[in-house]
PDB file of N, CA and C in Angstrom:
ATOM      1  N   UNK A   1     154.821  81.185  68.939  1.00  0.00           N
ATOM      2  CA  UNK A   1     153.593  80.456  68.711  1.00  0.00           C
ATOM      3  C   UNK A   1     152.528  81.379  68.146  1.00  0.00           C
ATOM      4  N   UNK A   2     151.752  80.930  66.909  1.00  0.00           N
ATOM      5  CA  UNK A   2     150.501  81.441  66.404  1.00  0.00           C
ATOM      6  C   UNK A   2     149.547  81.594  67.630  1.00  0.00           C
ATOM      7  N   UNK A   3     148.793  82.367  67.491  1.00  0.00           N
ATOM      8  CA  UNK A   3     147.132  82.662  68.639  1.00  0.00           C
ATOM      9  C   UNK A   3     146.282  81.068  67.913  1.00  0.00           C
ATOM     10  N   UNK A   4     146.417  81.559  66.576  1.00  0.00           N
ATOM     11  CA  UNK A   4     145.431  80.293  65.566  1.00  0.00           C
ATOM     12  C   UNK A   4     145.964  79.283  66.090  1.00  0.00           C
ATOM     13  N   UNK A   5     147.002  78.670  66.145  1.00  0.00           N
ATOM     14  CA  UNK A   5     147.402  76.900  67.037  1.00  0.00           C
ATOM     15  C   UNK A   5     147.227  77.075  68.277  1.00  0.00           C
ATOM     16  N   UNK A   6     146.890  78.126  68.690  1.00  0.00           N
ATOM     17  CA  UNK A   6     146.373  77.636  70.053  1.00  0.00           C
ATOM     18  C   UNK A   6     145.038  77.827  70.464  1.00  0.00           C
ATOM     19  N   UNK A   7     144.341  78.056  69.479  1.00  0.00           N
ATOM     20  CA  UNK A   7     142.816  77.837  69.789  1.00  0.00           C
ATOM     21  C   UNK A   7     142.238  76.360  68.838  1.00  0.00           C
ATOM     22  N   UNK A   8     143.470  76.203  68.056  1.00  0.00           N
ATOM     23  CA  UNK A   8     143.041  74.872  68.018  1.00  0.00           C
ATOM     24  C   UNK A   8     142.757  73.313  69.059  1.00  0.00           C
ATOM     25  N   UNK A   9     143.535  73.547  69.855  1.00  0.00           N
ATOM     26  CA  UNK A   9     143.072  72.731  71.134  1.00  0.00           C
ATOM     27  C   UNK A   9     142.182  73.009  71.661  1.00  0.00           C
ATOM     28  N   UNK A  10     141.629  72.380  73.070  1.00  0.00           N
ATOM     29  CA  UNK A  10     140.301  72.456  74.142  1.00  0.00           C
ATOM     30  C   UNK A  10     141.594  72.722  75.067  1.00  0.00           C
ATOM     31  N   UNK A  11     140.783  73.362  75.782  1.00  0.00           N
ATOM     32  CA  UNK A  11     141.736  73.866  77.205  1.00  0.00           C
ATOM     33  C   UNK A  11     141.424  72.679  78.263  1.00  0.00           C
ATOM     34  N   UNK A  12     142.025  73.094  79.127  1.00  0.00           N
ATOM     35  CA  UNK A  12     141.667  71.931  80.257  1.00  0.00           C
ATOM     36  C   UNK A  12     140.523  72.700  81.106  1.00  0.00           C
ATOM     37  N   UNK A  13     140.144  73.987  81.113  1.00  0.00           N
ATOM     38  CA  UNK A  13     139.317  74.615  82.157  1.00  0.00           C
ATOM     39  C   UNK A  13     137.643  74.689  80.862  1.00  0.00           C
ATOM     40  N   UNK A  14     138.156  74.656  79.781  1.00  0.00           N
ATOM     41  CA  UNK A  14     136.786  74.508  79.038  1.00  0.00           C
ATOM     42  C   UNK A  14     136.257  73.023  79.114  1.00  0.00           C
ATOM     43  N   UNK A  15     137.310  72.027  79.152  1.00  0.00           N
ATOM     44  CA  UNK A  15     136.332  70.691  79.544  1.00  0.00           C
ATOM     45  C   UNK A  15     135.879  70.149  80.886  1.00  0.00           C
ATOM     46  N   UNK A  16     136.288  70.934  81.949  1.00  0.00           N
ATOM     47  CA  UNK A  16     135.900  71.094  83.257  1.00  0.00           C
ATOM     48  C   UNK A  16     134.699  71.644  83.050  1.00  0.00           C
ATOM     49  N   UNK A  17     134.649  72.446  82.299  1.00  0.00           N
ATOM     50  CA  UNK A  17     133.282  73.227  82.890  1.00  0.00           C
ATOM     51  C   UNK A  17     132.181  72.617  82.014  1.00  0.00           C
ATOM     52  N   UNK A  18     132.516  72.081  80.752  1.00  0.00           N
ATOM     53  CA  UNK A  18     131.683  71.218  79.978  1.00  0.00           C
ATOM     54  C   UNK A  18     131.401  69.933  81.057  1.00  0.00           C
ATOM     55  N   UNK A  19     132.002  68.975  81.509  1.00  0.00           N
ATOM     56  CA  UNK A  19     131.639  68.171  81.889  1.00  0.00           C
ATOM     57  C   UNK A  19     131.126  68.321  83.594  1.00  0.00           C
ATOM     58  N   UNK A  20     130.733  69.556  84.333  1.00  0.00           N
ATOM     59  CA  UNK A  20     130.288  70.256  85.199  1.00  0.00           C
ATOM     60  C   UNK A  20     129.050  70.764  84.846  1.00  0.00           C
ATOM     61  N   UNK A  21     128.459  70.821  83.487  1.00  0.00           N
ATOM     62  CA  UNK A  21     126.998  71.465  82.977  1.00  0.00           C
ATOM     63  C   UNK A  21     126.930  69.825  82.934  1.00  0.00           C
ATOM     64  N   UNK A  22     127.412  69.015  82.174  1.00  0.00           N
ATOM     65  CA  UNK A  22     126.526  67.591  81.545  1.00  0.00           C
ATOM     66  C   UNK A  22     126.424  66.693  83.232  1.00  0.00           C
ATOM     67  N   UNK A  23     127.172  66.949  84.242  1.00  0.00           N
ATOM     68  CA  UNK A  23     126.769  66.229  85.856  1.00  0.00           C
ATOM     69  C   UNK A  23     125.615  67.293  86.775  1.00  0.00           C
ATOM     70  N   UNK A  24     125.640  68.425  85.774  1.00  0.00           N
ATOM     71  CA  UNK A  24     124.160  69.200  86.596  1.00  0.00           C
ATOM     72  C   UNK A  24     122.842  68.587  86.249  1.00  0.00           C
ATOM     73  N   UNK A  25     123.038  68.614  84.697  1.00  0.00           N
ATOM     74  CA  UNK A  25     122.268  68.223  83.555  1.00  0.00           C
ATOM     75  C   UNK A  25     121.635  66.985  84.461  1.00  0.00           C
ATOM     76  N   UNK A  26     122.675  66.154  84.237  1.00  0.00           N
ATOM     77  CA  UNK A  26     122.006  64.084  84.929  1.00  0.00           C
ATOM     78  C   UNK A  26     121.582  64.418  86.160  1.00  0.00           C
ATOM     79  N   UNK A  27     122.044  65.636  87.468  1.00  0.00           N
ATOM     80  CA  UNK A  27     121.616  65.500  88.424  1.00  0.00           C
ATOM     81  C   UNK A  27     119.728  66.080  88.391  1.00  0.00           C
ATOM     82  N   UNK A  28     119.603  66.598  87.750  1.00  0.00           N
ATOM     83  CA  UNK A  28     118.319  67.219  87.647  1.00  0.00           C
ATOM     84  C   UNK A  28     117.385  66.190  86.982  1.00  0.00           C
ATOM     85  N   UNK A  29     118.154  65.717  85.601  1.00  0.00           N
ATOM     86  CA  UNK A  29     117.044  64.895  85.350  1.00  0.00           C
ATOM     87  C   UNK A  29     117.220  63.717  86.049  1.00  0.00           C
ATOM     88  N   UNK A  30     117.907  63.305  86.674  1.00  0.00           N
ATOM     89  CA  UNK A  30     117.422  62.078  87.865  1.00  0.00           C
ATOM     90  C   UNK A  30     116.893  62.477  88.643  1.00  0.00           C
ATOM     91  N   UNK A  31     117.146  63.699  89.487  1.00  0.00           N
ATOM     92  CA  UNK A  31     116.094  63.642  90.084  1.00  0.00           C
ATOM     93  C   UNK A  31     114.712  63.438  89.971  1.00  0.00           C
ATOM     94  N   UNK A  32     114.279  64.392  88.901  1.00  0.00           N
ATOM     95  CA  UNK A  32     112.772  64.332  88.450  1.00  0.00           C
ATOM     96  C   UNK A  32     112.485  62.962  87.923  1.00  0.00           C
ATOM     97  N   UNK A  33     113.211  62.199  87.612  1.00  0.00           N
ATOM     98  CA  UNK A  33     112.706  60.520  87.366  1.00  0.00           C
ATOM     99  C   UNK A  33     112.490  60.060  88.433  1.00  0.00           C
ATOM    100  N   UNK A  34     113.310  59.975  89.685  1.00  0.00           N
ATOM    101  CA  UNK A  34     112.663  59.504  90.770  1.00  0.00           C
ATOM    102  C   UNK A  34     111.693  60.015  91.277  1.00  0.00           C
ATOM    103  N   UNK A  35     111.393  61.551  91.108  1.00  0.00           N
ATOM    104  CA  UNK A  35     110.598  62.381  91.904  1.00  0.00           C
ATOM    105  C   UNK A  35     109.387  61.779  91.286  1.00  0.00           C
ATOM    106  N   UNK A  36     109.076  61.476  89.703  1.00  0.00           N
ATOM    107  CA  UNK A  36     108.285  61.013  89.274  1.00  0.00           C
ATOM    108  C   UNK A  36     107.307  59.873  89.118  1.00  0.00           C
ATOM    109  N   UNK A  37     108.454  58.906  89.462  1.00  0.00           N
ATOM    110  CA  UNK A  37     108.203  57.272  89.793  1.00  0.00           C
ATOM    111  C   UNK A  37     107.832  57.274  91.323  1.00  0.00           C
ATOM    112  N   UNK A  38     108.281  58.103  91.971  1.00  0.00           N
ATOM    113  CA  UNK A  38     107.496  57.671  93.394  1.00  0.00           C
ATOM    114  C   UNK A  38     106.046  58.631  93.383  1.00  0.00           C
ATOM    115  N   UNK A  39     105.447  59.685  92.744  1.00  0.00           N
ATOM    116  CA  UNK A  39     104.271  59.945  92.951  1.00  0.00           C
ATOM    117  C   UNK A  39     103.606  59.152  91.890  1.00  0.00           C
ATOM    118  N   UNK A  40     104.318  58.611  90.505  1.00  0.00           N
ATOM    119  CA  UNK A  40     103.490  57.661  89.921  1.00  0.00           C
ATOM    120  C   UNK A  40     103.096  56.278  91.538  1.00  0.00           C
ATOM    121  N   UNK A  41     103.897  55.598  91.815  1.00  0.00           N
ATOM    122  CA  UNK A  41     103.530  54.539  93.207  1.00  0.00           C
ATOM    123  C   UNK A  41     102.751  54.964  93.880  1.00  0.00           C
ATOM    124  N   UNK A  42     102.625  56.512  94.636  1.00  0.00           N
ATOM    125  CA  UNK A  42     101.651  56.993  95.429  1.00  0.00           C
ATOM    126  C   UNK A  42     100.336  57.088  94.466  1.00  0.00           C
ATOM    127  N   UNK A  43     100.192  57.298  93.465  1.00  0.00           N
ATOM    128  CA  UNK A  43      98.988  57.472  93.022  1.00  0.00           C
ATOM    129  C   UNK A  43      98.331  55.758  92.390  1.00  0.00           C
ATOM    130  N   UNK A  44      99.617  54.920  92.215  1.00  0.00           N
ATOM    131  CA  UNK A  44      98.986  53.452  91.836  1.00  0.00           C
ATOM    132  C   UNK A  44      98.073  53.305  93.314  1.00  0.00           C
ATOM    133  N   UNK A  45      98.674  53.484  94.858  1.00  0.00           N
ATOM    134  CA  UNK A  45      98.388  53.364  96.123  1.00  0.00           C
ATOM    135  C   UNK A  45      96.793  53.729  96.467  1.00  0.00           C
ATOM    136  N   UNK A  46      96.862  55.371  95.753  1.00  0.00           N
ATOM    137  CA  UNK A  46      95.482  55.869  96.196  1.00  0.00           C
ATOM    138  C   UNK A  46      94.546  55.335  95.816  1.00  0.00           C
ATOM    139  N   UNK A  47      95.032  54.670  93.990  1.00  0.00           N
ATOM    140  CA  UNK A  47      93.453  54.158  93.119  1.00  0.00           C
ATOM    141  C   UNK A  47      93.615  53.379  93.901  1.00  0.00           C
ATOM    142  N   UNK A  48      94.236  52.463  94.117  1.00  0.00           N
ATOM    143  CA  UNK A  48      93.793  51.129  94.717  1.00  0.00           C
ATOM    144  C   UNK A  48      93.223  51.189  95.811  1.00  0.00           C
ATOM    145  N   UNK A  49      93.203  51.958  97.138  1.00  0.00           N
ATOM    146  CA  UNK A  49      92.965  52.214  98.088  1.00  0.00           C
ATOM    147  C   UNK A  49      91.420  52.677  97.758  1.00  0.00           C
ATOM    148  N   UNK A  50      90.703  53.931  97.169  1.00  0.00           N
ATOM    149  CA  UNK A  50      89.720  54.514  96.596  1.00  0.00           C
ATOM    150  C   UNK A  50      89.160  53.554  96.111  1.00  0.00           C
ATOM    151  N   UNK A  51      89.215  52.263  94.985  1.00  0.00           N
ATOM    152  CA  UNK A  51      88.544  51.463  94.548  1.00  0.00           C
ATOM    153  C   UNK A  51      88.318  50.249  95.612  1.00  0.00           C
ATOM    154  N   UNK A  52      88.951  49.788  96.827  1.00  0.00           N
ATOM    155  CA  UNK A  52      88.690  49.362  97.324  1.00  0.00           C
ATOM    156  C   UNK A  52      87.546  49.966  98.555  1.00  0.00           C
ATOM    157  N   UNK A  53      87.917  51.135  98.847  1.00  0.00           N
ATOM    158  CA  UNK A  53      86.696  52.313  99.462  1.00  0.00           C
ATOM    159  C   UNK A  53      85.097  52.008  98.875  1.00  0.00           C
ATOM    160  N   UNK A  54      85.680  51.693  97.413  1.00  0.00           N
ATOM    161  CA  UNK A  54      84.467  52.113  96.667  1.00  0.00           C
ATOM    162  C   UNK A  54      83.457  50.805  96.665  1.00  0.00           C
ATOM    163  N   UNK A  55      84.658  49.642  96.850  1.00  0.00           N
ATOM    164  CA  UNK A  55      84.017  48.065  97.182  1.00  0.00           C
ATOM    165  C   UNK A  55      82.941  47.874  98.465  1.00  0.00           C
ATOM    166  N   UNK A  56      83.699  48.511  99.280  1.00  0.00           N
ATOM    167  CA  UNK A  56      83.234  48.539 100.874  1.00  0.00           C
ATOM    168  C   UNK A  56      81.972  49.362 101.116  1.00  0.00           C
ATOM    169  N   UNK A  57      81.866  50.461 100.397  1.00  0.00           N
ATOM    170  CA  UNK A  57      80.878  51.767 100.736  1.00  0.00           C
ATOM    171  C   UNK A  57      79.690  50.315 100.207  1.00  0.00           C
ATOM    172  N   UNK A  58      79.611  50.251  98.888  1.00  0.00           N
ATOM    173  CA  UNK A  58      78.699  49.382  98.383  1.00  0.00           C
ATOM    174  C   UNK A  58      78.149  48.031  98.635  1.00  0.00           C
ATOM    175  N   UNK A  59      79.144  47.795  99.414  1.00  0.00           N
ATOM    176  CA  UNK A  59      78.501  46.423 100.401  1.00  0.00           C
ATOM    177  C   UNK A  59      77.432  46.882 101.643  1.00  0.00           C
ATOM    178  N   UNK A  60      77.993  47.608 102.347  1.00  0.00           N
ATOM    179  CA  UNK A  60      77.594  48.256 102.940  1.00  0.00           C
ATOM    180  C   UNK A  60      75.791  48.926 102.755  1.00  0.00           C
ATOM    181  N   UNK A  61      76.046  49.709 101.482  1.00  0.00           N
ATOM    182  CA  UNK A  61      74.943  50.343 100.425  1.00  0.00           C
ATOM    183  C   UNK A  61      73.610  48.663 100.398  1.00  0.00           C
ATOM    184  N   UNK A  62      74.286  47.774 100.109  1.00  0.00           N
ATOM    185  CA  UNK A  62      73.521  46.284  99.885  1.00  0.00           C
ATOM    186  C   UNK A  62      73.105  46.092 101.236  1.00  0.00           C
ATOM    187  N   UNK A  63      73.281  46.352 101.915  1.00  0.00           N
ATOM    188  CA  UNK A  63      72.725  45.613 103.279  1.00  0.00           C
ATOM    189  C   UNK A  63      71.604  46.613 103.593  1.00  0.00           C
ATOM    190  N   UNK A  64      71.665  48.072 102.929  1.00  0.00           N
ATOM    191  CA  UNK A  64      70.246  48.763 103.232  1.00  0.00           C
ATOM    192  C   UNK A  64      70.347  49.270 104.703  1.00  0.00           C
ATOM    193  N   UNK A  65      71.103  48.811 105.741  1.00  0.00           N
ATOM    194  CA  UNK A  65      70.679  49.451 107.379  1.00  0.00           C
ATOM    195  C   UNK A  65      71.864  48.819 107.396  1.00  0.00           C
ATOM    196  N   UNK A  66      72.633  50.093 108.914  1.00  0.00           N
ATOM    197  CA  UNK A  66      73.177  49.484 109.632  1.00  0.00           C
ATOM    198  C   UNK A  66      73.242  49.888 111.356  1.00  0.00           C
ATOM    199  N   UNK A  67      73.955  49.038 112.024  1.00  0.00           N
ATOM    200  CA  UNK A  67      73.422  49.491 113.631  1.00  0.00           C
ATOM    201  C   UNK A  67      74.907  50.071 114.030  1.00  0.00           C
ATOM    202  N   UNK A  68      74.402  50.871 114.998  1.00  0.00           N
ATOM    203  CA  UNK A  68      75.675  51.493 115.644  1.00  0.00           C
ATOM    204  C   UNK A  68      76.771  50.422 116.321  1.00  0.00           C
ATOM    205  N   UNK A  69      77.319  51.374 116.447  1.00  0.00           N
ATOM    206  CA  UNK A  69      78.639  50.300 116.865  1.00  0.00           C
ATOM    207  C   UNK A  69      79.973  50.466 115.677  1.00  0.00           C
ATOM    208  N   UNK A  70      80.744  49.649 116.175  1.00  0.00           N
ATOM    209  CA  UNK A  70      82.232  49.695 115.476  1.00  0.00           C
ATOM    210  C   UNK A  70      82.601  48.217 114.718  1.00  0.00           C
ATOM    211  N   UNK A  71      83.330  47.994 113.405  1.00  0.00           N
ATOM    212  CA  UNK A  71      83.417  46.841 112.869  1.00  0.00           C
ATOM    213  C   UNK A  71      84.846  47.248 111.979  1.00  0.00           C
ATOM    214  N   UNK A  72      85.646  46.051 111.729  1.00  0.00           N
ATOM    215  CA  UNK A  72      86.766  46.452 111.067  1.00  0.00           C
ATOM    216  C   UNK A  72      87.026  45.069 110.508  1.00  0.00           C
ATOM    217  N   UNK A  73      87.836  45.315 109.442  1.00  0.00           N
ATOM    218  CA  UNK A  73      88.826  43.949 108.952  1.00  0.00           C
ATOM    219  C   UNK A  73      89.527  44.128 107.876  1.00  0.00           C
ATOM    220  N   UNK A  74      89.431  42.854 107.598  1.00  0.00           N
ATOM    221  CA  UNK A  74      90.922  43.031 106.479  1.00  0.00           C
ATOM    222  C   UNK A  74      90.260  42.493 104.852  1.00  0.00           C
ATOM    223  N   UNK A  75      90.772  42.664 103.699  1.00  0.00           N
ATOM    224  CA  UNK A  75      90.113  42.476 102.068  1.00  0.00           C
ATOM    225  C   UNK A  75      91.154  41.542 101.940  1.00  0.00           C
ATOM    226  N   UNK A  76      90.626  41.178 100.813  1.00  0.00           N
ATOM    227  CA  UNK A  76      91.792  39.648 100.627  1.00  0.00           C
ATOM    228  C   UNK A  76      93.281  40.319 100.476  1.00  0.00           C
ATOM    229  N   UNK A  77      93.089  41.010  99.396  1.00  0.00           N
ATOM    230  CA  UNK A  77      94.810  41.572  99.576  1.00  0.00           C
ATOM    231  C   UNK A  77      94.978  41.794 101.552  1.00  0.00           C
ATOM    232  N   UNK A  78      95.885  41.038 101.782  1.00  0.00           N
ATOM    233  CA  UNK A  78      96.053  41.684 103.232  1.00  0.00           C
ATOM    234  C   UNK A  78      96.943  42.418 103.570  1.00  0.00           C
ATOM    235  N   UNK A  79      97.337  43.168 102.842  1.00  0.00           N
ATOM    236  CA  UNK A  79      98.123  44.597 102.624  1.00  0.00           C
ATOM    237  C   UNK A  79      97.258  46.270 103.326  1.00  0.00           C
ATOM    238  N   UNK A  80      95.709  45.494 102.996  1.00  0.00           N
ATOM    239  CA  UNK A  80      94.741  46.989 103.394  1.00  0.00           C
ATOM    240  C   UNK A  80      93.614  46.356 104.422  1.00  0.00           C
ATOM    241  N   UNK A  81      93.475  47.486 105.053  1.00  0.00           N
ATOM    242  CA  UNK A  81      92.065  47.000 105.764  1.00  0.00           C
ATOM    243  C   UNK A  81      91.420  47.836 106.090  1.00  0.00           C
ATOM    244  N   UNK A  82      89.919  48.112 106.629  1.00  0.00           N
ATOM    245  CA  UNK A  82      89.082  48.769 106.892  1.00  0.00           C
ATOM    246  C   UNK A  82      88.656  49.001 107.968  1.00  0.00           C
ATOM    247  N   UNK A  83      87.585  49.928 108.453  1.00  0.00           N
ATOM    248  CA  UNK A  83      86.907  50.432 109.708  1.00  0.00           C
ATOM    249  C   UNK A  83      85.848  51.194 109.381  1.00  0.00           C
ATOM    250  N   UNK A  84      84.864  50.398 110.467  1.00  0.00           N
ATOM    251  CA  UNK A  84      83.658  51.139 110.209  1.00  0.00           C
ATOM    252  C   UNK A  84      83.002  51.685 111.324  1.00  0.00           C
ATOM    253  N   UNK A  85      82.662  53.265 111.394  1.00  0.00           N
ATOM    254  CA  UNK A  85      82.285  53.385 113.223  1.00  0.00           C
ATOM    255  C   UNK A  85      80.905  54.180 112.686  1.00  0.00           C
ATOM    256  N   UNK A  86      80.135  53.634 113.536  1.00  0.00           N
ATOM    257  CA  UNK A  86      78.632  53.960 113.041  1.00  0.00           C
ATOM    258  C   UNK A  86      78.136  54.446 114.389  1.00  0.00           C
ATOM    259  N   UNK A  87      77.482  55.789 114.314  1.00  0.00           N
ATOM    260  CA  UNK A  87      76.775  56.159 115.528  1.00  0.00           C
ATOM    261  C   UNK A  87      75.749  56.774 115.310  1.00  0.00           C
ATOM    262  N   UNK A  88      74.287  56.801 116.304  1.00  0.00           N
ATOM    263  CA  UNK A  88      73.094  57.164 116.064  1.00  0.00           C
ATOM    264  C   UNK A  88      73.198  58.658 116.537  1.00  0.00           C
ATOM    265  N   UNK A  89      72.419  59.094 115.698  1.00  0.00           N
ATOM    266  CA  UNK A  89      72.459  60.942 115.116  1.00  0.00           C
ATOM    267  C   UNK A  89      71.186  61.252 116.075  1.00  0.00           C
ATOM    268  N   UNK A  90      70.976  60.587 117.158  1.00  0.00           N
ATOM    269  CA  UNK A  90      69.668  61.674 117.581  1.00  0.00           C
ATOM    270  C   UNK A  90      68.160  60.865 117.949  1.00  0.00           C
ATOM    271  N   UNK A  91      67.263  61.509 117.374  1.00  0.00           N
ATOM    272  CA  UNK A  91      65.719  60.885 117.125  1.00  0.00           C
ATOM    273  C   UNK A  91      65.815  59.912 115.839  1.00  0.00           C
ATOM    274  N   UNK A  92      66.303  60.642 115.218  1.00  0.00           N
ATOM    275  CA  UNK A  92      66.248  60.013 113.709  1.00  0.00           C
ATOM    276  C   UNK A  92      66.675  58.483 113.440  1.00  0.00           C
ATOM    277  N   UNK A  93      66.142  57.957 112.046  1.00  0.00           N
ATOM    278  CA  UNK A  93      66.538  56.695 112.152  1.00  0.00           C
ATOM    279  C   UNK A  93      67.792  56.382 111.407  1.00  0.00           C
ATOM    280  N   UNK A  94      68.640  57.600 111.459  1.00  0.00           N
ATOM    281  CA  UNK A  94      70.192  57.299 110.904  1.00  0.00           C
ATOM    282  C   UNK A  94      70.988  57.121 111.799  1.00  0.00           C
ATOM    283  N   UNK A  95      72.026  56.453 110.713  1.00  0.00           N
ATOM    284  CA  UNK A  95      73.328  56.910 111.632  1.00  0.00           C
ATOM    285  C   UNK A  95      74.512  57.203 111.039  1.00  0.00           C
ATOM    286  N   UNK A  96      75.334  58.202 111.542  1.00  0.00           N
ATOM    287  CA  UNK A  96      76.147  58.314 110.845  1.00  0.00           C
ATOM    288  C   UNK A  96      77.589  57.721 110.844  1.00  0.00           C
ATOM    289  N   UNK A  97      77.719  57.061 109.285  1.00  0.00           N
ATOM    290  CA  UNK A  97      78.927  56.160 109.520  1.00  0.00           C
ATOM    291  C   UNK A  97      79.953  56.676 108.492  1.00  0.00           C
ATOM    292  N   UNK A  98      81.219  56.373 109.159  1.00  0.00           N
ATOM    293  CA  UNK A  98      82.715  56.593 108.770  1.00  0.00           C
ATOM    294  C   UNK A  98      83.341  55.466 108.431  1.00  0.00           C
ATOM    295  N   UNK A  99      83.570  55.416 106.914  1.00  0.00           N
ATOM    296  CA  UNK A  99      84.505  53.883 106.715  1.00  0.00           C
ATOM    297  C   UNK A  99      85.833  54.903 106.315  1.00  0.00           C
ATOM    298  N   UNK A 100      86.822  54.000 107.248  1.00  0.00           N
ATOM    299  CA  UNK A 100      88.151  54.243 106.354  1.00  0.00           C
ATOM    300  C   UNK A 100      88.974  53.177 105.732  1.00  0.00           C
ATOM    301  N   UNK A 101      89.125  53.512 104.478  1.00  0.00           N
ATOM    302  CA  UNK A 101      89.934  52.017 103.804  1.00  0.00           C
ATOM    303  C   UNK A 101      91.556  52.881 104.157  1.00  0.00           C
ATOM    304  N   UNK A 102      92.625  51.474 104.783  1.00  0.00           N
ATOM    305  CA  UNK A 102      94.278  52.314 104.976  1.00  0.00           C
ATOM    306  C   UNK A 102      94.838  50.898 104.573  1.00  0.00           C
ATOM    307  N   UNK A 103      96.140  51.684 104.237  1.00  0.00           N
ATOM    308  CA  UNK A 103      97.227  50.880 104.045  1.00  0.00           C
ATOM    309  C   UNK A 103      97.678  50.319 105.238  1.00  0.00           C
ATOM    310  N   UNK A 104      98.076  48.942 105.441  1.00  0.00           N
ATOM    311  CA  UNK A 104      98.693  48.571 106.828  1.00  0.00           C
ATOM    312  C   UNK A 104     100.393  48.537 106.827  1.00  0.00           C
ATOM    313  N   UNK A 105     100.727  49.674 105.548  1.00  0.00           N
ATOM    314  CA  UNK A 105     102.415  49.290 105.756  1.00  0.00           C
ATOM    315  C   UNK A 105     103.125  50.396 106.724  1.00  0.00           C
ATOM    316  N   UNK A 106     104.235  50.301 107.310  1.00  0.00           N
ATOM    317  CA  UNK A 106     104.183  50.851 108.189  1.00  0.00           C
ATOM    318  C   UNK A 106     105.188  51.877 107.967  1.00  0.00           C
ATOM    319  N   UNK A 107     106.057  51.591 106.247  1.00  0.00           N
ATOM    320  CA  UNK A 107     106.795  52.629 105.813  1.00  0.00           C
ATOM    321  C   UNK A 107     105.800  53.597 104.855  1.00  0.00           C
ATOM    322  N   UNK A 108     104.773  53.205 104.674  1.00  0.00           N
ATOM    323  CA  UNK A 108     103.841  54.187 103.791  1.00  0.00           C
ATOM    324  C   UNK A 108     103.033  53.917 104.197  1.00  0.00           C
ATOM    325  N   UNK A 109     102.459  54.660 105.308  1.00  0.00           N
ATOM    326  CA  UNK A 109     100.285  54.231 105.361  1.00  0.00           C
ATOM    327  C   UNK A 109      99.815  55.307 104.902  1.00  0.00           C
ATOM    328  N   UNK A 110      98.561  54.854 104.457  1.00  0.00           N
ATOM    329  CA  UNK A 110      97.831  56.205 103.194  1.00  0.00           C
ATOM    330  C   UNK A 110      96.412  55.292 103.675  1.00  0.00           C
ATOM    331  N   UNK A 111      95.312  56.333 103.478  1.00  0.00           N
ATOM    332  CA  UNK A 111      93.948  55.649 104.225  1.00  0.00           C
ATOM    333  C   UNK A 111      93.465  57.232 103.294  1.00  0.00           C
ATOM    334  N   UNK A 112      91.846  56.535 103.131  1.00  0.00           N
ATOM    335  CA  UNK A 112      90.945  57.416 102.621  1.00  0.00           C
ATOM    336  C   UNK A 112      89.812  57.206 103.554  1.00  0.00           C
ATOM    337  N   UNK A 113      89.128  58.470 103.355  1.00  0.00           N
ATOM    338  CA  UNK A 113      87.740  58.082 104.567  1.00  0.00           C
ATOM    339  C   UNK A 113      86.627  58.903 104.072  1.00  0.00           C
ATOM    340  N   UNK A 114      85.329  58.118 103.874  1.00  0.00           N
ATOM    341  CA  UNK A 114      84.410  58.851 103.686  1.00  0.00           C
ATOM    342  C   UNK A 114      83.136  58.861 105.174  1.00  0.00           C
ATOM    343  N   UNK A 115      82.359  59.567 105.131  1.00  0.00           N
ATOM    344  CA  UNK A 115      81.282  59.897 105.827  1.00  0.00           C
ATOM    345  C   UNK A 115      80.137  60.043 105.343  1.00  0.00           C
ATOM    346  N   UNK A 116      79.011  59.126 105.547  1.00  0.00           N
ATOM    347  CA  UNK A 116      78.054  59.269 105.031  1.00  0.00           C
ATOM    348  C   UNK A 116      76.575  58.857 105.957  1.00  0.00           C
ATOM    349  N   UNK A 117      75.612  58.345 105.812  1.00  0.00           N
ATOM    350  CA  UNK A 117      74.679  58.537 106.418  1.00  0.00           C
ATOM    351  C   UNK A 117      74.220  56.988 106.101  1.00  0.00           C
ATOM    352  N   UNK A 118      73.280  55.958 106.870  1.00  0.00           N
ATOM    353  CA  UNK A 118      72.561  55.170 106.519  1.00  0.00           C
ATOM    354  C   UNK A 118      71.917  54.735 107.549  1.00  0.00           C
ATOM    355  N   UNK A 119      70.327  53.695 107.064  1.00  0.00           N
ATOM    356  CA  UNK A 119      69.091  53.882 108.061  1.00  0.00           C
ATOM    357  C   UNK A 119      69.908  52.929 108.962  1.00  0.00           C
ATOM    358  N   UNK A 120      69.413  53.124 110.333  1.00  0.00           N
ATOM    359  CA  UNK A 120      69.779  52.355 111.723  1.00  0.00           C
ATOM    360  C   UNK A 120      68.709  51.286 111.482  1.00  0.00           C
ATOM    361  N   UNK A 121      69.143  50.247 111.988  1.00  0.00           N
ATOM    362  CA  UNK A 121      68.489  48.813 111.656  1.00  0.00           C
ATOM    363  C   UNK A 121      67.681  48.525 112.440  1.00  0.00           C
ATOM    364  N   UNK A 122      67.474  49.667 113.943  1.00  0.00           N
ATOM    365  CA  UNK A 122      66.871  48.870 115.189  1.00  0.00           C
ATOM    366  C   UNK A 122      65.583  49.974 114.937  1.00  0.00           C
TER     367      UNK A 122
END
């Protein structure tokens, strides 16, 4: 036998190892597609969560005063809901209140919370 007719074939250990790079290849880039599509979902989660934060702070902002104490509920989507715990700071006529907007799912909860200040009503 020629060397030349026999490098005319593919071996059986060169297409093993070819088709062992092209199943690394798909395993990597699938991964990073999923890895990708689920922090794209977490971040659809946060805007939505943050813009609904941003609904609530401003209602809130409209009423000009609020009194101490605790208040919570739910936004029409009833997927999220809120909390509001308001307590008086002292002499002063604030108080300081904590809204948190959260997710109510119970395989992903994600909640944002701000702290801010507004006049006590009494």
């Amino acid at each position: 036998m020629n060397i030349k007719q026999q490098r005319k074939s593919v071996l059986l250990l060169e297409l093993m190892t070819a088709i062992v790079i092209i199943a690394v290849v798909f395993l990597f880039v699938g991964r990073a597609y999923g890895v990708s599509k689920k922090a794209l979902k977490r971040s659809s989660n946060f805007l939505k969560i943050s813009l609904l934060l941003e609904e609530k702070i401003w209602e809130l902002e409209e009423k000009a005063e609020t009194q101490a104490g605790r208040d919570s509920g739910d936004f029409s989507d009833q997927s999220y809901g809120w909390k509001v715990d308001a307590e008086n700071i002292g002499q002063s006529r604030l108080n300081l209140v904590t809204l948190e907007v959260f997710r109510k799912s119970q395989a992903s909860p994600e909640n944002f919370s701000v702290v801010t200040y507004f006049k006590d009503s009494q």
